[in-house]
PDB file of N, CA and C in Angstrom:
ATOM      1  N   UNK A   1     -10.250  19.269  -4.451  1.00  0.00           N
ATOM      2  CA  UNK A   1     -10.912  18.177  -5.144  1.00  0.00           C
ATOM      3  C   UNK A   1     -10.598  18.267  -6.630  1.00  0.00           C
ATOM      4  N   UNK A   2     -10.505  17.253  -7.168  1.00  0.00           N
ATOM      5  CA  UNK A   2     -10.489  16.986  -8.805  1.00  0.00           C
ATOM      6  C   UNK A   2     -11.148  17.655  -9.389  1.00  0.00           C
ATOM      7  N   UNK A   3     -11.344  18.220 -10.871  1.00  0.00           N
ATOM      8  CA  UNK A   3     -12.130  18.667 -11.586  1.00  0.00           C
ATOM      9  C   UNK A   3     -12.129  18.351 -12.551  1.00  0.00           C
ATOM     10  N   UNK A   4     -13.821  17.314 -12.834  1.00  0.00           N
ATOM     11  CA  UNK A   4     -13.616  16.092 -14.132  1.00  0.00           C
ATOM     12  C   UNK A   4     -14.846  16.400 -15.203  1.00  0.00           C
ATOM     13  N   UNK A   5     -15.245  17.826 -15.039  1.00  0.00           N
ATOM     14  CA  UNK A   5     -16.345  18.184 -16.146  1.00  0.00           C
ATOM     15  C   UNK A   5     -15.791  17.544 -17.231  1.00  0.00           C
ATOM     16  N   UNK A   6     -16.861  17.268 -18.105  1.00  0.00           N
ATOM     17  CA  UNK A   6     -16.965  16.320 -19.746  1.00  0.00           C
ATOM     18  C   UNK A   6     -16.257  17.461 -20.346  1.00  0.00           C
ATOM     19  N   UNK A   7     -16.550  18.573 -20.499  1.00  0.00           N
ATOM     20  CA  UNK A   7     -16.799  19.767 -21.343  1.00  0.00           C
ATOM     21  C   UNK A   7     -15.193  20.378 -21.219  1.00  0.00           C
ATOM     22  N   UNK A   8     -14.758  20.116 -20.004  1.00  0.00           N
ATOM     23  CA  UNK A   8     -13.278  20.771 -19.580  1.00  0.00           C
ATOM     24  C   UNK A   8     -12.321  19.920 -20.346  1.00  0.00           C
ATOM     25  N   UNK A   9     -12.711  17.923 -20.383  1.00  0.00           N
ATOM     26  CA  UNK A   9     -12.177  17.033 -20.849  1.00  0.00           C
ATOM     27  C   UNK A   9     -12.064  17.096 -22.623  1.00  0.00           C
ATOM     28  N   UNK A  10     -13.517  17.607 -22.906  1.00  0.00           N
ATOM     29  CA  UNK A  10     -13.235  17.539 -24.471  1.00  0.00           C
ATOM     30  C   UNK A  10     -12.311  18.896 -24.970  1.00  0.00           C
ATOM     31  N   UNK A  11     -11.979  19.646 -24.578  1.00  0.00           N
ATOM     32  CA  UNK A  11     -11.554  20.740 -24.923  1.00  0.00           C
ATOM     33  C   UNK A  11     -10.016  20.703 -24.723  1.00  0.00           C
ATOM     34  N   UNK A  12      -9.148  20.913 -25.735  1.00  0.00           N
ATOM     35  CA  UNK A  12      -7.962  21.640 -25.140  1.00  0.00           C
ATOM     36  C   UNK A  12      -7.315  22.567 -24.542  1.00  0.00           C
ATOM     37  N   UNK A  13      -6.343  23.145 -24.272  1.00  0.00           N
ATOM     38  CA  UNK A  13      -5.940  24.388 -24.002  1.00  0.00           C
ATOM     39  C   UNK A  13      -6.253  25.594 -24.802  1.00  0.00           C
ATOM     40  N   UNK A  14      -6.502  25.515 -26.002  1.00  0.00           N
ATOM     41  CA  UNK A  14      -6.738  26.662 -26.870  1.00  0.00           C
ATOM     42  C   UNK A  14      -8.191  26.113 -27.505  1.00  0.00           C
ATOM     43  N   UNK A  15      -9.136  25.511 -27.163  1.00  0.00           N
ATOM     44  CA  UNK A  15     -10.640  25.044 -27.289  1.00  0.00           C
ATOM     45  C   UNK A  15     -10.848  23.893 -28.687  1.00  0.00           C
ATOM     46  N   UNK A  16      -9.301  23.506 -28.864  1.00  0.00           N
ATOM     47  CA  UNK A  16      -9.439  22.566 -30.248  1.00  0.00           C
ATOM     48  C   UNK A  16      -9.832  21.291 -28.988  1.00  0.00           C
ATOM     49  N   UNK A  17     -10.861  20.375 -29.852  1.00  0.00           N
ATOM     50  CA  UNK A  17     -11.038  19.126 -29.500  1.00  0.00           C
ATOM     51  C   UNK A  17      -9.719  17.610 -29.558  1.00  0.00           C
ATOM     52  N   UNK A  18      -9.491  17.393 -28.502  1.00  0.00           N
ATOM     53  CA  UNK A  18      -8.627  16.410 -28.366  1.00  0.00           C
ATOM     54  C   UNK A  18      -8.644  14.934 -28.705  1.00  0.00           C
ATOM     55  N   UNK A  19      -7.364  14.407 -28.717  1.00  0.00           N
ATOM     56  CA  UNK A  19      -8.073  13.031 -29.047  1.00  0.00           C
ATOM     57  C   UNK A  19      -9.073  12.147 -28.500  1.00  0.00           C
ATOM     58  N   UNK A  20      -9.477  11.268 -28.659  1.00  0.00           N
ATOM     59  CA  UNK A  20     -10.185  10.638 -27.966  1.00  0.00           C
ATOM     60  C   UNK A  20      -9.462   9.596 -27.225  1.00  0.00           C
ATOM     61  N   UNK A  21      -8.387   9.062 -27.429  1.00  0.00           N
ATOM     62  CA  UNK A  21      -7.046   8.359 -26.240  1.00  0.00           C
ATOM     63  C   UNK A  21      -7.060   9.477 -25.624  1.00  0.00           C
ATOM     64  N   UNK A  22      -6.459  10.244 -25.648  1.00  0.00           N
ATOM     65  CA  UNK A  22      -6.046  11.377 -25.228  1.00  0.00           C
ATOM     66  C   UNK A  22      -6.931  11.843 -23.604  1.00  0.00           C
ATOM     67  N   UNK A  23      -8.183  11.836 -24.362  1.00  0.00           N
ATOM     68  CA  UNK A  23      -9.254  13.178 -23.188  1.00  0.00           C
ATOM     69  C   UNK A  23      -9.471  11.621 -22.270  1.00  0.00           C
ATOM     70  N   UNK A  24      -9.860   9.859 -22.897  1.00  0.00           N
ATOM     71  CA  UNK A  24      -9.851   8.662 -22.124  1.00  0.00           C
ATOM     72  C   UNK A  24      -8.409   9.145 -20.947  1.00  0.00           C
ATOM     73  N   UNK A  25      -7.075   9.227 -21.181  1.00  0.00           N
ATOM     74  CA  UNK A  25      -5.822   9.246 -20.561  1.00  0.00           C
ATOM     75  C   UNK A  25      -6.333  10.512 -19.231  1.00  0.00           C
ATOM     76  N   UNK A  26      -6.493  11.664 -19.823  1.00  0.00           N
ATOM     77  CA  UNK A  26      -6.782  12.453 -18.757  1.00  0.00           C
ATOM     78  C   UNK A  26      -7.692  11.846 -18.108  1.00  0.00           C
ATOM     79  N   UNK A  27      -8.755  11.577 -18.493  1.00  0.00           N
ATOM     80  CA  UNK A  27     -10.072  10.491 -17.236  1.00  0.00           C
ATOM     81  C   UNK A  27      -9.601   9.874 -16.402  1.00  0.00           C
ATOM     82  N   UNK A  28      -8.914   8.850 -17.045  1.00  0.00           N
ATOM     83  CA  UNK A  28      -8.004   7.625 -15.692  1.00  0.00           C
ATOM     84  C   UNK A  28      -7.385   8.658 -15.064  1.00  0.00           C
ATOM     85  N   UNK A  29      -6.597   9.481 -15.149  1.00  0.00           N
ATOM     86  CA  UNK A  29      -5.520  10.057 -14.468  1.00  0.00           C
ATOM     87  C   UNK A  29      -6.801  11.359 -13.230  1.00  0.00           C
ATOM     88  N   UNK A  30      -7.974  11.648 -13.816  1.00  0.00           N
ATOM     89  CA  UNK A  30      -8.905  12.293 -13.142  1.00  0.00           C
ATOM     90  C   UNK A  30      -9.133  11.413 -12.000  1.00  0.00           C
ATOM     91  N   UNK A  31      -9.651   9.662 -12.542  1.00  0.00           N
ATOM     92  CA  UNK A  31     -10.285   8.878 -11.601  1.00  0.00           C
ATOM     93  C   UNK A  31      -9.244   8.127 -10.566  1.00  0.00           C
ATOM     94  N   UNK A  32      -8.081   8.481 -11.341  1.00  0.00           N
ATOM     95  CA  UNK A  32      -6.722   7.806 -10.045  1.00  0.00           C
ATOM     96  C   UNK A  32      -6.548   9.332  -8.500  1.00  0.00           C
ATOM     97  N   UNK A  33      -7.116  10.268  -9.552  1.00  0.00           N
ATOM     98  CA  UNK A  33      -6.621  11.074  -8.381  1.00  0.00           C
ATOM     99  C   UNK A  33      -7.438  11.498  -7.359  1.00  0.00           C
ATOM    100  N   UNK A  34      -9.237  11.327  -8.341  1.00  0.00           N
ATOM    101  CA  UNK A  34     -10.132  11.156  -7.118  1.00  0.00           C
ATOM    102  C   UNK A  34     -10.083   9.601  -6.276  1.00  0.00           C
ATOM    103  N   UNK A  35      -9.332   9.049  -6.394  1.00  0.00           N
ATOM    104  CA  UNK A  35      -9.600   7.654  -5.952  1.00  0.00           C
ATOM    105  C   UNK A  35      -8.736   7.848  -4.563  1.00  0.00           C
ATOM    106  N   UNK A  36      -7.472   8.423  -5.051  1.00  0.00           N
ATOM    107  CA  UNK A  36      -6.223   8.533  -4.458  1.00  0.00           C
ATOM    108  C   UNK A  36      -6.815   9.728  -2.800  1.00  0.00           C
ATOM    109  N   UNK A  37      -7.500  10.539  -3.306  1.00  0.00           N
ATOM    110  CA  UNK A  37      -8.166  12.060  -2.163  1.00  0.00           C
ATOM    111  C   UNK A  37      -9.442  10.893  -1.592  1.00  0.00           C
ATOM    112  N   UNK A  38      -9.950   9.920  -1.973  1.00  0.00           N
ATOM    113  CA  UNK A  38     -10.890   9.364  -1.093  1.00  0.00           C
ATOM    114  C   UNK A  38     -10.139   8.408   0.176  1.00  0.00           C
ATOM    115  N   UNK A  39      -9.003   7.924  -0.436  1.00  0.00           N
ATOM    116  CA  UNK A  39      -8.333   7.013   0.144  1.00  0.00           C
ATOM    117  C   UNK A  39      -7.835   7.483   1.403  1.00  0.00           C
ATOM    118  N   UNK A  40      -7.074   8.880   0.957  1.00  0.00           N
ATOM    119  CA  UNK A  40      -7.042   9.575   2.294  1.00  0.00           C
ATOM    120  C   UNK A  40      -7.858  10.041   2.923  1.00  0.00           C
ATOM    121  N   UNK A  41      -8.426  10.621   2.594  1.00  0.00           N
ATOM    122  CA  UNK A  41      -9.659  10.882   3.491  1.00  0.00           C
ATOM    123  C   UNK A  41      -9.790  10.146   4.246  1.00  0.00           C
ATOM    124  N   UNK A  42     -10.147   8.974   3.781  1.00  0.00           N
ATOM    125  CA  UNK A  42     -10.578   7.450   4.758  1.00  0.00           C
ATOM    126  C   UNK A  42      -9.413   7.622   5.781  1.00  0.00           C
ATOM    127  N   UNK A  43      -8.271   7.356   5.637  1.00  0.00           N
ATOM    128  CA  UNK A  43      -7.609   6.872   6.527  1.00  0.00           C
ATOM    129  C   UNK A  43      -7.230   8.476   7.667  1.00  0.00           C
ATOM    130  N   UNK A  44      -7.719   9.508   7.358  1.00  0.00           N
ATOM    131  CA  UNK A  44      -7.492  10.225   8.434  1.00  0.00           C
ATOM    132  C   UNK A  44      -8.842  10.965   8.865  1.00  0.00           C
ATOM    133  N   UNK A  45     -10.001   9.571   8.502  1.00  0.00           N
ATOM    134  CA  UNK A  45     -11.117  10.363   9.203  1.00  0.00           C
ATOM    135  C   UNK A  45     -11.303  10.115  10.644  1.00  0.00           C
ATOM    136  N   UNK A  46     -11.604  10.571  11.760  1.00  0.00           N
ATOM    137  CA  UNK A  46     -12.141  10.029  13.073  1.00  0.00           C
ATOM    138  C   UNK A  46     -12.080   9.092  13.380  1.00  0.00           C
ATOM    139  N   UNK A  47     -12.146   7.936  14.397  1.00  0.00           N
ATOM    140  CA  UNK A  47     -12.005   6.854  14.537  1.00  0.00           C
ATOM    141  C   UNK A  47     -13.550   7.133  15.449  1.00  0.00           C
ATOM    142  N   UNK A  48     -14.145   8.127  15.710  1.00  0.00           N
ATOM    143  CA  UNK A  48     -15.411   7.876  16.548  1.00  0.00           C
ATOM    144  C   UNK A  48     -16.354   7.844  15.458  1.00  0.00           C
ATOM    145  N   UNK A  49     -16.850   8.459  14.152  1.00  0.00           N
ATOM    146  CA  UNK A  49     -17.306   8.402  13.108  1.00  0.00           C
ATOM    147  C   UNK A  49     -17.993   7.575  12.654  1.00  0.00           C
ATOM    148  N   UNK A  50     -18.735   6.956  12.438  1.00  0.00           N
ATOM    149  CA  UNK A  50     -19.706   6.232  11.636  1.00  0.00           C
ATOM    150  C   UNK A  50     -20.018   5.857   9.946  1.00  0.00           C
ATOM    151  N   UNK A  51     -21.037   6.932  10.243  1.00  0.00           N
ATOM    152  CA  UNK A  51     -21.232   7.359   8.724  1.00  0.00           C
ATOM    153  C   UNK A  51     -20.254   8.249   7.896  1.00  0.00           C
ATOM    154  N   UNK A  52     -19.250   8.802   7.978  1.00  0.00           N
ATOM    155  CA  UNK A  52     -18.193   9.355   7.230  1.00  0.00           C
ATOM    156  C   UNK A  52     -17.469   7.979   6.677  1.00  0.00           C
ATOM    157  N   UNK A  53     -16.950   6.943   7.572  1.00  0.00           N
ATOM    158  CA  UNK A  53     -16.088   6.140   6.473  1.00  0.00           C
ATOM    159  C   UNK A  53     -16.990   5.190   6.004  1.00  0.00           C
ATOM    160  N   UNK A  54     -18.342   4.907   5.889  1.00  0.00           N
ATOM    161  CA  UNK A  54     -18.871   4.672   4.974  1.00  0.00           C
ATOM    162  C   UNK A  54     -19.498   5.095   3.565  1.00  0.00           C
ATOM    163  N   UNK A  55     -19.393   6.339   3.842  1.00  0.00           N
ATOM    164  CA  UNK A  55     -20.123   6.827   2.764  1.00  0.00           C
ATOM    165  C   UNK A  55     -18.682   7.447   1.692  1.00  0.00           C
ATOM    166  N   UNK A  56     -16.855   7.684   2.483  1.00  0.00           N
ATOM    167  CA  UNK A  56     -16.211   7.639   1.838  1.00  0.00           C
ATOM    168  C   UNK A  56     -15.899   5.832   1.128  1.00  0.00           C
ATOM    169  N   UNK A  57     -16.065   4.907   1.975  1.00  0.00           N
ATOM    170  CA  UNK A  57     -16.088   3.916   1.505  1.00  0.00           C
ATOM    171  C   UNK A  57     -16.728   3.416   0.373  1.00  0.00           C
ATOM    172  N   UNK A  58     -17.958   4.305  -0.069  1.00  0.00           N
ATOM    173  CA  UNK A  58     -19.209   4.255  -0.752  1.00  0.00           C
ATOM    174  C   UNK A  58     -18.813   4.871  -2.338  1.00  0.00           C
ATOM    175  N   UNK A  59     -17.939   5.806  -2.179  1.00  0.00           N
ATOM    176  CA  UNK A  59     -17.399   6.845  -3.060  1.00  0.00           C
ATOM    177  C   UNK A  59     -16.308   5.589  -3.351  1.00  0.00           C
ATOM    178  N   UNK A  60     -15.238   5.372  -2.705  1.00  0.00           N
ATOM    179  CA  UNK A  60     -13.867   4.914  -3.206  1.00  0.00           C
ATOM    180  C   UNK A  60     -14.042   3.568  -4.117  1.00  0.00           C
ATOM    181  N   UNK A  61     -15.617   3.133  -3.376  1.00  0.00           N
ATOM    182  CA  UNK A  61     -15.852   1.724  -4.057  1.00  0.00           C
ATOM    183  C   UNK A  61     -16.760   2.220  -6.145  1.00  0.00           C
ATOM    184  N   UNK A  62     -17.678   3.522  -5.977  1.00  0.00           N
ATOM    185  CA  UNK A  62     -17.828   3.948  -7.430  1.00  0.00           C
ATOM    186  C   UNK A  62     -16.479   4.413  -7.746  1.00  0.00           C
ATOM    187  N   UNK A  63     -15.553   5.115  -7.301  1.00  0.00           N
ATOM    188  CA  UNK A  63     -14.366   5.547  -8.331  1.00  0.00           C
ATOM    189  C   UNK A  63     -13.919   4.051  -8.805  1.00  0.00           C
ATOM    190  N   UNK A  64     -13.788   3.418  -7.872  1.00  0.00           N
ATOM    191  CA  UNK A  64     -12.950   2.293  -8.724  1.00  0.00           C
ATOM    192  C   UNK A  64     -13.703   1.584  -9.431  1.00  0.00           C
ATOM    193  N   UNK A  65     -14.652   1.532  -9.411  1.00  0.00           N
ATOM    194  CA  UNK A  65     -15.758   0.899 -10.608  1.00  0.00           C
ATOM    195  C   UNK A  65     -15.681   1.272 -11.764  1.00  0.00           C
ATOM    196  N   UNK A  66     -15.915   2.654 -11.794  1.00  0.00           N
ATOM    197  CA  UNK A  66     -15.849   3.783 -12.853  1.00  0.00           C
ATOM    198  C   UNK A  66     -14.292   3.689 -13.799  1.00  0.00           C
ATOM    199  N   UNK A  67     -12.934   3.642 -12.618  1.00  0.00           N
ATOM    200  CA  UNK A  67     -11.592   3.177 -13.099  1.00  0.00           C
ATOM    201  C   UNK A  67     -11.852   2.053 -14.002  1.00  0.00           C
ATOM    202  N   UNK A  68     -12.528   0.993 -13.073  1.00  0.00           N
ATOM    203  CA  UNK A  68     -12.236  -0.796 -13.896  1.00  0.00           C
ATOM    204  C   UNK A  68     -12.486  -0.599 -15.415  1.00  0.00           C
ATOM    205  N   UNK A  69     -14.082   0.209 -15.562  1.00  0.00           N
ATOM    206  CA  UNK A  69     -14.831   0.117 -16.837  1.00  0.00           C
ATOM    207  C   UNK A  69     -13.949   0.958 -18.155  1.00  0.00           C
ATOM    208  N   UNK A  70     -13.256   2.013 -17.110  1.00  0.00           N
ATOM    209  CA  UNK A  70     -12.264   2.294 -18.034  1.00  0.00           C
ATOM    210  C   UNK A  70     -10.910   2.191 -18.699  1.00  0.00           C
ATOM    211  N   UNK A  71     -10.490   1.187 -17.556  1.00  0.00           N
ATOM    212  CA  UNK A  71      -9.649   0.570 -17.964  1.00  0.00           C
ATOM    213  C   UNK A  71      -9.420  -0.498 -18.985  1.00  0.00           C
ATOM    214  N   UNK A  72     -10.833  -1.151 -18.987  1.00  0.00           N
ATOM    215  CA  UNK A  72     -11.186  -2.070 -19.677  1.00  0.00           C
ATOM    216  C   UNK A  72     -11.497  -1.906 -21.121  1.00  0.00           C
ATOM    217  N   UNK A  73     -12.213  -0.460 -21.307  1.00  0.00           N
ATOM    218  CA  UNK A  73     -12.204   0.293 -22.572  1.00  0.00           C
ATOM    219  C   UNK A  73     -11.051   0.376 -23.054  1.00  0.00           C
ATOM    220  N   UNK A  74      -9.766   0.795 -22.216  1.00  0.00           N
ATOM    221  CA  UNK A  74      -8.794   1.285 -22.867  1.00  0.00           C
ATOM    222  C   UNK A  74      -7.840   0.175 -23.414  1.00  0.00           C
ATOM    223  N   UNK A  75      -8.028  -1.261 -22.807  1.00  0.00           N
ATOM    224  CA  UNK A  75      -7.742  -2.270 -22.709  1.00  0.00           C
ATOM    225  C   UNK A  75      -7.927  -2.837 -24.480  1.00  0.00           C
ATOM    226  N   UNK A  76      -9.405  -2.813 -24.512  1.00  0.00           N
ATOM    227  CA  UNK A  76     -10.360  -3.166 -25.930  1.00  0.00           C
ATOM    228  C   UNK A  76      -9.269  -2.664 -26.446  1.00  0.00           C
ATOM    229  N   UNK A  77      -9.265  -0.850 -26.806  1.00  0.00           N
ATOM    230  CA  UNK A  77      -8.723  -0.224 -27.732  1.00  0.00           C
ATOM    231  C   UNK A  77      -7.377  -0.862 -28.198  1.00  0.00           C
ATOM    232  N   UNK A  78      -7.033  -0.949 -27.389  1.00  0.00           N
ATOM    233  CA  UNK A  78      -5.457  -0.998 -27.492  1.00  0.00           C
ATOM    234  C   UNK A  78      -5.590  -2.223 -28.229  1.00  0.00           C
ATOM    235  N   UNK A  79      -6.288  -3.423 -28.070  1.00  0.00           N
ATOM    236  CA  UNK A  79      -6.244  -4.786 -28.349  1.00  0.00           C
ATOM    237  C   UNK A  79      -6.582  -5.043 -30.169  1.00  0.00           C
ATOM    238  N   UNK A  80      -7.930  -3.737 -29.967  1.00  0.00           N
ATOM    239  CA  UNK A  80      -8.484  -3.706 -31.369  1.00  0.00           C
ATOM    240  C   UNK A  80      -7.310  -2.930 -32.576  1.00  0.00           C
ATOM    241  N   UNK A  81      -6.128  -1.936 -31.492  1.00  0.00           N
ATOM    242  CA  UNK A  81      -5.340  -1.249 -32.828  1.00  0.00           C
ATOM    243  C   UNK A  81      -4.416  -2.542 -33.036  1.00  0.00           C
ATOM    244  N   UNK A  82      -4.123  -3.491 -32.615  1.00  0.00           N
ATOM    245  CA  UNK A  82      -3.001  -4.661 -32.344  1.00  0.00           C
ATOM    246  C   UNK A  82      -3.241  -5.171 -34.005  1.00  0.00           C
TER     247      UNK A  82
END
């Protein structure tokens, strides 16, 4: 599984604070890859199952929520350095 602690994100490799594009870029690339491990999941869960592909369904539908809002941030930014 991904690992998207805040605290791991603000920090660099040697504990200097990163940019703020920067630690945003790692996020998307966090939330593409949990998006990407739900997706599969889904498609190689059970076919007798129930509640598993809903509740991955449940997950894949907040990652991509979570993606949109940040995409949309990153969207602003970019628009506001223009």
């Amino acid at each position: 599984m991904v690992d998207c602690f805040a605290e791991q994100r603000r920090l660099g490799p040697t504990g200097t604070r990163l940019d703020v594009g920067t630690v945003e870029l790692v996020e998307l690339d966090c939330l593409t890859a949990r998006l990407n491990e739900h997706r599969s999941s889904r498609e190689t869960t059970p076919k007798g199952h129930i509640g598993w592909p809903r509740e991955i369904d449940s997950q894949i539908l907040y990652v991509e929520a979570q993606r949109e809002r940040l995409v949309g941030h990153l969207t602003r930014q970019v628009l506001y350095r223009m």
